[in-house]
Protein backbone atom coordinates (compact mmCIF):
# COMPACT_ATOMS: atom_id res chain seq x y z
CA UNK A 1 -23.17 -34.15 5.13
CA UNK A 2 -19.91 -33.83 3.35
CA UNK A 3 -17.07 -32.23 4.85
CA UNK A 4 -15.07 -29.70 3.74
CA UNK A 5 -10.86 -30.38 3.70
CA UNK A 6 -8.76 -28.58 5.93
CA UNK A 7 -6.66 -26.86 3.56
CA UNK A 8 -9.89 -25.89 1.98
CA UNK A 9 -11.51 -24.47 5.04
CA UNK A 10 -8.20 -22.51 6.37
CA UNK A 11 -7.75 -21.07 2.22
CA UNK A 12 -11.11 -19.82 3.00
CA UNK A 13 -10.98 -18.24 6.56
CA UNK A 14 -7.33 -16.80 5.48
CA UNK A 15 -8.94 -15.23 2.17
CA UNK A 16 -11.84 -14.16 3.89
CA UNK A 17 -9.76 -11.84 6.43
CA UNK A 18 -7.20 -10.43 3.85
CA UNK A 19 -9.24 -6.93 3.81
CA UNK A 20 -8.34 -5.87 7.20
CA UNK A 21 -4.43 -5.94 6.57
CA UNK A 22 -4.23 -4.20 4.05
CA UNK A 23 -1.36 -1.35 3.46
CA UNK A 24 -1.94 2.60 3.06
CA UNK A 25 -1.46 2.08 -0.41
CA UNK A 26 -3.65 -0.75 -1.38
CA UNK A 27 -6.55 1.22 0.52
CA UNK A 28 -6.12 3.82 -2.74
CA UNK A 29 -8.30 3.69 -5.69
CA UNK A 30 -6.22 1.57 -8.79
CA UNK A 31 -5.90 5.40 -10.48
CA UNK A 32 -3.92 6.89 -7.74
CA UNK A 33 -1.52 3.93 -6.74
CA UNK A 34 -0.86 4.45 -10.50
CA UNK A 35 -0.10 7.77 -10.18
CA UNK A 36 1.98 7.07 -6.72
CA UNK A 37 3.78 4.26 -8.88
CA UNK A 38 4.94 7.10 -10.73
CA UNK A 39 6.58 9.55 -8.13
CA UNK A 40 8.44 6.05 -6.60
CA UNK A 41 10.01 5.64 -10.24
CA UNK A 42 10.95 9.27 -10.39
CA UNK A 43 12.20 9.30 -6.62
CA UNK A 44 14.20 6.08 -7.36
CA UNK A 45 15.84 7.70 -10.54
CA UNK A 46 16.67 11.13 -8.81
CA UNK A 47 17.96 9.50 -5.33
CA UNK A 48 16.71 11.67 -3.56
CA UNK A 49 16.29 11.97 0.28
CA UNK A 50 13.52 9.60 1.27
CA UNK A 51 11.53 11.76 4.14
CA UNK A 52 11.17 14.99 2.08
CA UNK A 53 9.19 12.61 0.06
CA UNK A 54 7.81 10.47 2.04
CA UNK A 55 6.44 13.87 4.12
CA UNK A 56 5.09 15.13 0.46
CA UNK A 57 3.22 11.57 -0.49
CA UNK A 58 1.45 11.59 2.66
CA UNK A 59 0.49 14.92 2.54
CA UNK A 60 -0.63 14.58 -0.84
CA UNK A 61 -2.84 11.43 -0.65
CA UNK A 62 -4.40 13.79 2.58
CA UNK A 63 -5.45 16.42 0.30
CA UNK A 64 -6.87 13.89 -1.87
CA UNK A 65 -9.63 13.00 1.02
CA UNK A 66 -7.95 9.72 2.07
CA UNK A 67 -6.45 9.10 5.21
CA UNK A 68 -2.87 9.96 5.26
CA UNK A 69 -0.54 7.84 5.97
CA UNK A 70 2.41 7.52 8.14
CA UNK A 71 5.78 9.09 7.07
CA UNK A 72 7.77 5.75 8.23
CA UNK A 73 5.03 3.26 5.78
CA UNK A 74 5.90 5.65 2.80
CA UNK A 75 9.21 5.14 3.62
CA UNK A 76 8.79 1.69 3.59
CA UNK A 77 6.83 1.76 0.69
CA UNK A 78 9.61 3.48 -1.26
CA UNK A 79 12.09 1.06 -0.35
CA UNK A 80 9.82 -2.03 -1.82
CA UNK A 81 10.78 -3.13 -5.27
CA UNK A 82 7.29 -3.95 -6.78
């Protein structure tokens, strides 16, 4: 019976559990975190206030039949500079 290396076995329980942590916005469909790209890149060039929209994302990806998320994670997602 061979056996498997450690950093092998912890890549693989680590990959294996990524799913559950992931963010509001990598729960969305590739189409719509396009689309949400796209509002962050207008919000950034208009500075805008950043709970208006924040409020109006959420709200918006509700109406869409997702779960909405919460006003202070699209906050934080607006600050991020991916």
């Amino acid at each position: 019976m061979s056996k498997k290396k450690l950093v092998d076995d912890v890549v693989q329980r680590v990959e294996s559990r990524r799913g559950g942590n992931r963010t509001w916005f990598e729960k969305l469909p590739e189409d719509l975190q396009a689309e949400l790209r796209e509002v962050r890149v207008y919000f950034l060039s208009t500075c805008r206030k950043k709970r208006p929209f924040a409020v109006a994302i959420a709200e918006a990806v509700a109406e869409r039949g997702f779960e909405k998320p919460g006003e202070q994670a699209v906050v934080a997602w607006l600050n991020r500079a991916d």
